[in-house]
C-alpha atoms as a PDB file:
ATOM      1  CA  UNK A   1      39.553 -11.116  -6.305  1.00  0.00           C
ATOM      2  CA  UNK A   2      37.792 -12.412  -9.352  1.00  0.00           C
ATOM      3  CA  UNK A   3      35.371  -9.840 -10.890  1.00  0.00           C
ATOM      4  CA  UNK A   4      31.504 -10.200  -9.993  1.00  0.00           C
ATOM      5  CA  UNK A   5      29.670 -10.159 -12.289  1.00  0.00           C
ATOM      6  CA  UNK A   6      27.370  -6.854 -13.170  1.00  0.00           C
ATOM      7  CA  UNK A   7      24.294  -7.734 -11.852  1.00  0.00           C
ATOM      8  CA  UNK A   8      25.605  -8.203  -8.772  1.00  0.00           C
ATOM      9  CA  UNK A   9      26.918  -4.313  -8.959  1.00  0.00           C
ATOM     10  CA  UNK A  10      23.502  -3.304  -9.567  1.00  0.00           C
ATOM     11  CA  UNK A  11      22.306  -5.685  -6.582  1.00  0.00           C
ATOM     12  CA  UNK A  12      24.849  -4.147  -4.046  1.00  0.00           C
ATOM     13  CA  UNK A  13      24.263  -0.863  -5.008  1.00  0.00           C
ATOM     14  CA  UNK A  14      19.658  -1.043  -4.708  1.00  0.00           C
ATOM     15  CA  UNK A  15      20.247  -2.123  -1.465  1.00  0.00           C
ATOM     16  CA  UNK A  16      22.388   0.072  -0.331  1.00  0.00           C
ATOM     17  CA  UNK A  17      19.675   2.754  -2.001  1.00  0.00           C
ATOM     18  CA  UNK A  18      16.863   0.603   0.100  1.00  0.00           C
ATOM     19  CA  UNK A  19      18.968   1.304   3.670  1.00  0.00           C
ATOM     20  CA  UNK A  20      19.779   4.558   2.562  1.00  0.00           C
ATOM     21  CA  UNK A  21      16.350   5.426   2.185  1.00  0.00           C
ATOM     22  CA  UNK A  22      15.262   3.685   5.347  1.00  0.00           C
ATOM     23  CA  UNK A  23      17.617   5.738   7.556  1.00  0.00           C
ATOM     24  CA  UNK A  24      15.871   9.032   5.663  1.00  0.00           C
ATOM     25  CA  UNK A  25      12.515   8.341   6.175  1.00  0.00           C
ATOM     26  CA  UNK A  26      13.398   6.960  10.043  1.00  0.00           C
ATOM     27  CA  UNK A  27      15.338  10.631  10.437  1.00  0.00           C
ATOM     28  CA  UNK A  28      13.255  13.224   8.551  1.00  0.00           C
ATOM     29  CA  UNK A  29       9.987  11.612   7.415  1.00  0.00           C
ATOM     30  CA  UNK A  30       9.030  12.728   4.158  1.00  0.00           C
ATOM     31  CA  UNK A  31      11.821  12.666   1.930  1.00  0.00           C
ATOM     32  CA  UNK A  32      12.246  13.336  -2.012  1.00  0.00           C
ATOM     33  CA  UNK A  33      12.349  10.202  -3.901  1.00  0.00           C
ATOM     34  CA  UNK A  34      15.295  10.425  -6.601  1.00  0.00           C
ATOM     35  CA  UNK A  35      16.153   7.720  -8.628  1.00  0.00           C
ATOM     36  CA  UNK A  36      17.900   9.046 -11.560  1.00  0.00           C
ATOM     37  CA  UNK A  37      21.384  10.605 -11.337  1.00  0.00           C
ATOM     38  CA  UNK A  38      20.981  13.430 -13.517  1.00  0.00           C
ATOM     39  CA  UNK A  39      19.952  16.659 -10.962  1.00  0.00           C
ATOM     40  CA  UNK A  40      21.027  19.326 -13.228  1.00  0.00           C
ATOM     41  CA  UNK A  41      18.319  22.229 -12.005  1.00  0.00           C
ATOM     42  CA  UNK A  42      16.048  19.814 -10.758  1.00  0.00           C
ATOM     43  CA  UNK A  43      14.558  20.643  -7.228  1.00  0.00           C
ATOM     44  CA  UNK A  44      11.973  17.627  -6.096  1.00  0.00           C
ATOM     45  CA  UNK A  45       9.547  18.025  -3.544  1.00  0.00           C
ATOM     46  CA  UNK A  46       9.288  15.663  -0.509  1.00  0.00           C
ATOM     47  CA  UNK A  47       6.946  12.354  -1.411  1.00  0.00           C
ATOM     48  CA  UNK A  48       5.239  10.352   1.369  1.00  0.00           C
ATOM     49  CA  UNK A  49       7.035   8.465   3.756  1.00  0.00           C
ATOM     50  CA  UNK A  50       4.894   5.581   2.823  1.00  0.00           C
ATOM     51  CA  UNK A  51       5.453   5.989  -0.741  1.00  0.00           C
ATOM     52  CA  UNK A  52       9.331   6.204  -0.344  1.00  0.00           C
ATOM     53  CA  UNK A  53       9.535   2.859   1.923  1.00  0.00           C
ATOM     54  CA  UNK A  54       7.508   0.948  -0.552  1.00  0.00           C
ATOM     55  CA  UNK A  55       9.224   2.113  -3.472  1.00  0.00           C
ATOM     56  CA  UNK A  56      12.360   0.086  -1.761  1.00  0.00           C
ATOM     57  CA  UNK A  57      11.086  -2.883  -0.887  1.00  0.00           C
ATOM     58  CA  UNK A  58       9.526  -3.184  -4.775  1.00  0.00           C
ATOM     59  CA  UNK A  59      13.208  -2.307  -5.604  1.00  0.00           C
ATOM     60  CA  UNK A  60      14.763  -5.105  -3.653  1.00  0.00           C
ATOM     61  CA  UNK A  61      12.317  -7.493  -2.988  1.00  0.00           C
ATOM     62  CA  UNK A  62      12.427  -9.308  -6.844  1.00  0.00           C
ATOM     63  CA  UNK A  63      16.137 -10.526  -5.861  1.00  0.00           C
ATOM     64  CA  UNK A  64      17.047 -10.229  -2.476  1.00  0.00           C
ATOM     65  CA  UNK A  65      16.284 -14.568  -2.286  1.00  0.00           C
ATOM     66  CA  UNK A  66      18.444 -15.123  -5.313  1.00  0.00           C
ATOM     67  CA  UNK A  67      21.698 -13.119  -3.971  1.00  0.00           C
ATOM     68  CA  UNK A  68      24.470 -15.833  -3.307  1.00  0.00           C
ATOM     69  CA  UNK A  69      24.430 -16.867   0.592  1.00  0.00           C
ATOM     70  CA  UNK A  70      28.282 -15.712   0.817  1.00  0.00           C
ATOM     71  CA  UNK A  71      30.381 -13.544  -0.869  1.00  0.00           C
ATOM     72  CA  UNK A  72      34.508 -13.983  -0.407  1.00  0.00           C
ATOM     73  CA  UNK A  73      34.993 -10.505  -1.719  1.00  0.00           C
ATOM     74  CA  UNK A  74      35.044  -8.019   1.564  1.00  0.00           C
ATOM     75  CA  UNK A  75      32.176  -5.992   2.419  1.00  0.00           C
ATOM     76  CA  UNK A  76      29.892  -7.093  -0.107  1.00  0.00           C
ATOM     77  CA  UNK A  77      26.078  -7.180   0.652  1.00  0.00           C
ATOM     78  CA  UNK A  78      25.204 -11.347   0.523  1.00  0.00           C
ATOM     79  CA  UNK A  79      21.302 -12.717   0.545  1.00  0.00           C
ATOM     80  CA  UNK A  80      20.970 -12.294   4.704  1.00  0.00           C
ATOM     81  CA  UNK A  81      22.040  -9.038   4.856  1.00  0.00           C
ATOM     82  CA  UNK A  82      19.779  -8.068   1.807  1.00  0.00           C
ATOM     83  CA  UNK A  83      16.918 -10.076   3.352  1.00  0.00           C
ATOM     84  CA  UNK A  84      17.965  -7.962   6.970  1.00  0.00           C
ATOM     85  CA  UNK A  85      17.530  -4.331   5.243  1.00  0.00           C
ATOM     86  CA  UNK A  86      14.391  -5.872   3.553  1.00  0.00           C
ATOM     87  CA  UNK A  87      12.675  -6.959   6.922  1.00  0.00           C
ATOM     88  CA  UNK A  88      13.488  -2.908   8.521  1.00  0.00           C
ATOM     89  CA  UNK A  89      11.615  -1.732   5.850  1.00  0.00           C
ATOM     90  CA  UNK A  90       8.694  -4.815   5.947  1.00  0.00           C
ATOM     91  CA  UNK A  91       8.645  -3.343   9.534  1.00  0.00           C
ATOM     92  CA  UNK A  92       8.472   0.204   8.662  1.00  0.00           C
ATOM     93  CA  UNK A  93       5.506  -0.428   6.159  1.00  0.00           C
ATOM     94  CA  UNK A  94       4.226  -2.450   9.043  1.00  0.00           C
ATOM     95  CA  UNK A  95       3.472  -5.478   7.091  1.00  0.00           C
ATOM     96  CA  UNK A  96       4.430  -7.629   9.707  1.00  0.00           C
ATOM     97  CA  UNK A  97       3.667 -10.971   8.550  1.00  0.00           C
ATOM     98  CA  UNK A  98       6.332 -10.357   5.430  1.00  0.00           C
ATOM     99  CA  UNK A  99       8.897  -9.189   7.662  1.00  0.00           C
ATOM    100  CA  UNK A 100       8.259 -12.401  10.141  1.00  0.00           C
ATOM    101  CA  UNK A 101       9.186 -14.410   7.081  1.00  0.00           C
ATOM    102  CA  UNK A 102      12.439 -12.757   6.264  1.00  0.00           C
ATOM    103  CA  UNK A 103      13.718 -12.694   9.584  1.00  0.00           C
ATOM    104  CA  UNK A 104      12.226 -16.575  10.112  1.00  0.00           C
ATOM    105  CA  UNK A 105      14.381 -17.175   6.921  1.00  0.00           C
ATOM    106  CA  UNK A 106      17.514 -15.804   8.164  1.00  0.00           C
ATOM    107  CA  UNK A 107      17.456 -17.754  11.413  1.00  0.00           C
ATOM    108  CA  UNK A 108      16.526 -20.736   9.670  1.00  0.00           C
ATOM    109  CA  UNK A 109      19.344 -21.018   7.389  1.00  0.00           C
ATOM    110  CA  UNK A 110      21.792 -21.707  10.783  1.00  0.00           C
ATOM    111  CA  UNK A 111      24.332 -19.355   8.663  1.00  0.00           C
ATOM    112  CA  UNK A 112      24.901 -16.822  11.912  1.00  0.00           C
ATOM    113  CA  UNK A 113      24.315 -17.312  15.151  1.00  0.00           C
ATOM    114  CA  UNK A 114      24.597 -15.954  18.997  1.00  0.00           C
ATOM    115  CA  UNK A 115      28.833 -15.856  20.012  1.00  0.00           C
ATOM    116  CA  UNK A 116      28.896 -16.593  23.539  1.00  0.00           C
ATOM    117  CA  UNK A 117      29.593 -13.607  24.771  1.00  0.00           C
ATOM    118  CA  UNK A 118      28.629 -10.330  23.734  1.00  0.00           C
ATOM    119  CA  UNK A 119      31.790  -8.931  24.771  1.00  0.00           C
ATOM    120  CA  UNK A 120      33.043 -11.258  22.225  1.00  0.00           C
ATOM    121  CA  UNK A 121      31.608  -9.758  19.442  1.00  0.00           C
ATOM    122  CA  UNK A 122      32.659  -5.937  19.253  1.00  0.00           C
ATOM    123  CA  UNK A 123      36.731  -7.506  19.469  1.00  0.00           C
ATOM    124  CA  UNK A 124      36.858  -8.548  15.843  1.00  0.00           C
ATOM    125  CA  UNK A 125      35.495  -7.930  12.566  1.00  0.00           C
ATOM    126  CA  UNK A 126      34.776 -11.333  11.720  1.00  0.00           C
ATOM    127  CA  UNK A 127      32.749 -14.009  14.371  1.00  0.00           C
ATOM    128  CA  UNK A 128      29.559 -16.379  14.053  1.00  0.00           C
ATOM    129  CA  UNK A 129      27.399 -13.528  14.700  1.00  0.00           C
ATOM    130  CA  UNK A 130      28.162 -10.454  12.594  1.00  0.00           C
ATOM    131  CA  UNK A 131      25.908 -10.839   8.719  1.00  0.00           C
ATOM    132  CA  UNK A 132      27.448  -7.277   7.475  1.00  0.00           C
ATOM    133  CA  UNK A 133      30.617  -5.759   8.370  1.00  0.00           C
ATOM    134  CA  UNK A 134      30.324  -2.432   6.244  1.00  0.00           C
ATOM    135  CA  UNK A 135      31.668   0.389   7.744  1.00  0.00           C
ATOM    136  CA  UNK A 136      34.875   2.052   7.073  1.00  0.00           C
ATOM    137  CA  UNK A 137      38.037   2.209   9.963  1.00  0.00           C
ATOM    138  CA  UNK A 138      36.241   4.521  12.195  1.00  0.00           C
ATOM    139  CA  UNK A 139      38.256   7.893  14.040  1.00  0.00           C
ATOM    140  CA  UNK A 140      39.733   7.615  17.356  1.00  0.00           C
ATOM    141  CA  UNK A 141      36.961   9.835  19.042  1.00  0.00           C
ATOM    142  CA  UNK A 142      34.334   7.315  17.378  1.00  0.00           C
ATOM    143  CA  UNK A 143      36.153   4.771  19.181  1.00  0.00           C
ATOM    144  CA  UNK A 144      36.314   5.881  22.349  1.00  0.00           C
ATOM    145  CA  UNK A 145      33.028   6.671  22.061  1.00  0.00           C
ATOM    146  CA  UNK A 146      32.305   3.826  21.632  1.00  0.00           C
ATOM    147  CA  UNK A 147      34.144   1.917  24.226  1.00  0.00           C
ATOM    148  CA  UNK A 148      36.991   1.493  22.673  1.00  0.00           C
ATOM    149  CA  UNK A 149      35.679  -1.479  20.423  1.00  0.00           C
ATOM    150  CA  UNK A 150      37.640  -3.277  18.113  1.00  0.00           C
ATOM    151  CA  UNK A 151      34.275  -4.173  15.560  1.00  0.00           C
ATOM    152  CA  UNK A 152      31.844  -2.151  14.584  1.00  0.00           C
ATOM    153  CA  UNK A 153      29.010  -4.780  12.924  1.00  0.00           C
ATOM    154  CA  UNK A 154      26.890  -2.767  10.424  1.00  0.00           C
ATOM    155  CA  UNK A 155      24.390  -5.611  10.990  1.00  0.00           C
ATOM    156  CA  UNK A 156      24.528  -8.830  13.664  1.00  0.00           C
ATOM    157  CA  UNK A 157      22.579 -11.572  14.188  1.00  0.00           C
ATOM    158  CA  UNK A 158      21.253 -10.530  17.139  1.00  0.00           C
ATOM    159  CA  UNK A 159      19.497  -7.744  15.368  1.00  0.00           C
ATOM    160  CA  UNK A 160      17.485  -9.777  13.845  1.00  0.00           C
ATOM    161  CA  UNK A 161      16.019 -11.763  16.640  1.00  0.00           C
ATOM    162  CA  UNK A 162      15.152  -8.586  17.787  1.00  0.00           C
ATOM    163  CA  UNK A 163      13.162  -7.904  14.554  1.00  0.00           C
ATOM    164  CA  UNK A 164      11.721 -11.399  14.458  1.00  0.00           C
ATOM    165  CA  UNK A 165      10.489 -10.686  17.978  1.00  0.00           C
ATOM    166  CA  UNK A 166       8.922  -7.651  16.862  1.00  0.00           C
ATOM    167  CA  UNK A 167       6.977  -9.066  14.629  1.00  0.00           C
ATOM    168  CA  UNK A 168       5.686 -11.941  16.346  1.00  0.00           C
ATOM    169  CA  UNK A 169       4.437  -9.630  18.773  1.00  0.00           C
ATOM    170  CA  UNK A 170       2.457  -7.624  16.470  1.00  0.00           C
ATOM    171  CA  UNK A 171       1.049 -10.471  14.770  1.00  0.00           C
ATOM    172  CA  UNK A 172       0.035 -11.498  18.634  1.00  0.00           C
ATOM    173  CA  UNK A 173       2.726 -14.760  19.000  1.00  0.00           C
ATOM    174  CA  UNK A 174       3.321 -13.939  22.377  1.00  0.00           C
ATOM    175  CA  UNK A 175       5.585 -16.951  23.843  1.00  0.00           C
ATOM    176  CA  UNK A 176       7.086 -17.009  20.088  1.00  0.00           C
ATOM    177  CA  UNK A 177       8.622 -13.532  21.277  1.00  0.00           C
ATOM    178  CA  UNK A 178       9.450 -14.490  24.733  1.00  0.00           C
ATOM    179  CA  UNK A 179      11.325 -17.423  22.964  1.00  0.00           C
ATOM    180  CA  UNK A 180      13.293 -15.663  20.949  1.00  0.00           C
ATOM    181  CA  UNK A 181      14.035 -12.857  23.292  1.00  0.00           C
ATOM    182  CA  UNK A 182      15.056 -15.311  25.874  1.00  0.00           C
ATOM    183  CA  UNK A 183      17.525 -16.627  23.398  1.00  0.00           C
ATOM    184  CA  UNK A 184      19.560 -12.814  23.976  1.00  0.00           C
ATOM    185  CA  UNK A 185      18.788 -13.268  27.564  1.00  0.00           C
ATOM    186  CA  UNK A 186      20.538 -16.528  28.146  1.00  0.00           C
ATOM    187  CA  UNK A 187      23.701 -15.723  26.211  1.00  0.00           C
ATOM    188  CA  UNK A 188      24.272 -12.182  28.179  1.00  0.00           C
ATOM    189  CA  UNK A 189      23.288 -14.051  31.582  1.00  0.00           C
ATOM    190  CA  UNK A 190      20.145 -11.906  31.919  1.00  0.00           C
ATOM    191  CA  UNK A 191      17.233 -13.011  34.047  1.00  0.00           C
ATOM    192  CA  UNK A 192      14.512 -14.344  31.312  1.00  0.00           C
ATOM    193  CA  UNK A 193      11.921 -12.369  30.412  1.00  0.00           C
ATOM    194  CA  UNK A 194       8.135 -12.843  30.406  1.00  0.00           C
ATOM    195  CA  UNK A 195       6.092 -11.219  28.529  1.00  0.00           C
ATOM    196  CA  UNK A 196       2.273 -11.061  27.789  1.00  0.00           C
ATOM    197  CA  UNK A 197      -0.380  -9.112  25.486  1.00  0.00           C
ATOM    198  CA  UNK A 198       0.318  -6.193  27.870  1.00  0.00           C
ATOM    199  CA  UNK A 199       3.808  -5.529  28.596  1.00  0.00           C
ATOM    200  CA  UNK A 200       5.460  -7.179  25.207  1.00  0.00           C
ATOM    201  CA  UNK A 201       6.579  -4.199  23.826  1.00  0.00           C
ATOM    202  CA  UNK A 202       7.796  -2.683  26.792  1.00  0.00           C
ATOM    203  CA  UNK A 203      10.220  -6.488  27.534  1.00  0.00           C
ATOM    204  CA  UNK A 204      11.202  -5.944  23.910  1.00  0.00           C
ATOM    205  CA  UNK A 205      12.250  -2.255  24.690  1.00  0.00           C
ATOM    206  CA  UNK A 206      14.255  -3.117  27.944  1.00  0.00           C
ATOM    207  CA  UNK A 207      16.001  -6.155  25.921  1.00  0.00           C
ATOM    208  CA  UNK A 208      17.246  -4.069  23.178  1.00  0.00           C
ATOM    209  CA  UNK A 209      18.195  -1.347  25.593  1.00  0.00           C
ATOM    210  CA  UNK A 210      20.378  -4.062  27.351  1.00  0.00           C
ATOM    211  CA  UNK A 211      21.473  -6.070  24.389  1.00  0.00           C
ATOM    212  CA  UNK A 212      22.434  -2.872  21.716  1.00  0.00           C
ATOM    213  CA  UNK A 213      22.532   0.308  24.326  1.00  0.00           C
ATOM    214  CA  UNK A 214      24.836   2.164  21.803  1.00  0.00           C
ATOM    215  CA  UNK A 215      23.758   0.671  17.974  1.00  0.00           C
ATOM    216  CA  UNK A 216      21.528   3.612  17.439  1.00  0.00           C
ATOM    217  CA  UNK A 217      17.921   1.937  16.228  1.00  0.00           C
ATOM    218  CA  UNK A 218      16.093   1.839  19.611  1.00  0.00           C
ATOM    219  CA  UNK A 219      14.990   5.296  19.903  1.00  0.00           C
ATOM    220  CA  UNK A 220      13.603   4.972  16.429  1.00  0.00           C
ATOM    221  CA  UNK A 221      12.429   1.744  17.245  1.00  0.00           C
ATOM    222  CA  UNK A 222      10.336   3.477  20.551  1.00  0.00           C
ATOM    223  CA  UNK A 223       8.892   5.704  17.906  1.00  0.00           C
ATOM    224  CA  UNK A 224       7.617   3.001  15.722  1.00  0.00           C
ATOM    225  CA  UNK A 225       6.183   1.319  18.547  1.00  0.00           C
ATOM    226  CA  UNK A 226       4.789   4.404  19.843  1.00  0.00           C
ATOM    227  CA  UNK A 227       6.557   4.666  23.025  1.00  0.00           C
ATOM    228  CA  UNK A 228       9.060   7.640  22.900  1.00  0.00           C
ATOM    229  CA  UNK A 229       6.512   9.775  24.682  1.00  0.00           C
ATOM    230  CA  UNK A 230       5.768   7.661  27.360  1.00  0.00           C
ATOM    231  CA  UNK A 231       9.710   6.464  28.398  1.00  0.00           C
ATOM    232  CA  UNK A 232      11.052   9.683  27.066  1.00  0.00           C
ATOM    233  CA  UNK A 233       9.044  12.325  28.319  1.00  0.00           C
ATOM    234  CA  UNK A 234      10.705  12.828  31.490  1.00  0.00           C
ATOM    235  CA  UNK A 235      13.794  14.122  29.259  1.00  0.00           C
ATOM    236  CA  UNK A 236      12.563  16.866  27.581  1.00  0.00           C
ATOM    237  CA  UNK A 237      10.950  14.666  24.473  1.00  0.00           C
ATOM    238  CA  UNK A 238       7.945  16.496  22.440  1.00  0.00           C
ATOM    239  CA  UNK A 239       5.656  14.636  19.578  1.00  0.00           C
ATOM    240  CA  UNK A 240       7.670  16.677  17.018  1.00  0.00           C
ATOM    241  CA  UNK A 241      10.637  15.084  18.116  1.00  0.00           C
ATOM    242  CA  UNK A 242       9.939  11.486  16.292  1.00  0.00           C
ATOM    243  CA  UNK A 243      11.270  13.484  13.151  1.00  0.00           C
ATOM    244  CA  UNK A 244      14.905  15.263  13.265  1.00  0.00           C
ATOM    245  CA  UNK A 245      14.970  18.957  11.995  1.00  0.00           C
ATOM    246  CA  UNK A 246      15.496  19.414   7.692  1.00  0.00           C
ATOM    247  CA  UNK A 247      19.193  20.724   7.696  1.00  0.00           C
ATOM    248  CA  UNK A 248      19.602  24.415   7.006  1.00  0.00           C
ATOM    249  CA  UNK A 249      21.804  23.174   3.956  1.00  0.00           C
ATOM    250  CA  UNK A 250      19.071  21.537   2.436  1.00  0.00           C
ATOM    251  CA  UNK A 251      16.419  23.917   2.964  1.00  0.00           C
ATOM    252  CA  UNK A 252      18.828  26.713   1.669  1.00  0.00           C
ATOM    253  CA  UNK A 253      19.901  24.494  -1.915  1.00  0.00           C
ATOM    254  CA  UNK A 254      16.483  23.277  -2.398  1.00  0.00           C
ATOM    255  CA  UNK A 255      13.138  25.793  -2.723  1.00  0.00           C
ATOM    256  CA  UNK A 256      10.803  22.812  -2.422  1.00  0.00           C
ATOM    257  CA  UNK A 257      12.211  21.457   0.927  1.00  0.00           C
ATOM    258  CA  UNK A 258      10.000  22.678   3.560  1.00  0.00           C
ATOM    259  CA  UNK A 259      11.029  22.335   7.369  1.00  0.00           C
ATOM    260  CA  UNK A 260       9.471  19.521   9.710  1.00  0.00           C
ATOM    261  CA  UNK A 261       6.963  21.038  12.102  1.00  0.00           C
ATOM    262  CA  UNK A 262       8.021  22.014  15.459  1.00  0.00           C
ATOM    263  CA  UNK A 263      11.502  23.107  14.271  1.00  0.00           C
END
């Protein structure tokens, strides 16, 4: 492979900071915000969610529109799956307008699209509908896990639409949802949905439950939308649940790491 140049180094490795960070603040709430490498006796204290999820979208957002659409080197990060991590976060900070307009530009650019069969896309690593493909040969137990799959997508087009419809439904684009939710339907064979002002989020819930049962965002996703208690209740869920526990390890290396409540 030819070498890429540095910037693109840099590029690859603030997004992967951006998701990282994402997955922290989705887990544990609160997190410290490091962004130099030098931790020689330093011990930081845990900064806002808020203030963590904006500090990555400020780090990515200046160049995730100039990354190059397609990369031939394997594994690399291109502009769809930068623009992908940067509408999570858009919807984390809630700013759901911004995070219509990355997913609207994803779909737009006809780059990925649904396979025609959803079977179709766990049996290889590379179809029409996978945008990253970053994770390392999983273990056998992962596997079976897991089905037995042959592809593990770190990201898929069909994420997104899920995203997009998220945020028209926020922003109150009711039968813009329905379309694009209907979109998953069709391709899995599904009866179509209908949704309204009412029961939106609920479709959207029972959609991604169908169309990603084991791709580990839709609890966190229930949370954000501020439905955990009501669908999860009936299995033992709490409020102080939305958060994981701070891991002993941490708590016990770090003096300034307090525990999440409830644990």
């Amino acid at each position: 492979n030819i070498p890429l140049p540095l910037d693109y180094y840099v590029q690859q490795a603030k997004l992967l900071r951006a998701a990282a960070y994402l997955h922290l603040v989705t887990a544990f709430g609160d997190v410290p915000l490091m962004t130099s490498y030098n931790m020689v006796g330093f011990y930081p204290t845990r900064q806002p969610a808020a203030t963590v999820i904006d500090f990555a979208i400020r780090d990515i957002a200046g160049f995730v529109n100039n990354m190059p659409d397609i990369f031939q080197h394997n594994g690399l990060l291109n502009k769809w799956s930068g623009l992908t991590i940067l509408a999570k976060l858009q919807l984390a900070q809630k700013d759901y307008a911004a995070a219509l307009l990355s997913t609207n530009a994803i779909i737009n650019s006809r780059r990925y699209e649904l396979n025609t069969s959803l079977n179709e896309v766990y049996q290889t690593t590379n179809n029409k509908e996978i945008i990253w493909n970053g994770m390392p040969e999983p273990s056998t137990a992962f596997k079976a896990y897991f089905q037995n799959r042959a592809g593990f997508p770190s990201m898929r087009y069909a994420e997104v639409l899920l995203l997009n419809a998220e945020a028209h439904i926020k922003l109150g684009n009711i039968n813009q949802a329905q379309e694009v939710l209907n979109q998953l339907q069709t391709r899995s064979g599904r009866t179509p949905v209908t949704l309204t002002a009412t029961n939106a989020l609920e479709q959207l819930n029972q959609v991604m439950q169908q169309e990603a049962p084991l791709e580990g965002y839709r609890f966190s996703s229930l949370v954000r939308w501020g439905l955990a208690g009501q669908l999860l209740g009936s299995y033992g869920y709490k409020p102080h649940n939305n958060l994981l526990p701070i891991p002993l390890v941490e708590l016990q290396v770090n003096p300034n790491m307090t525990q999440n409540p409830g644990y």
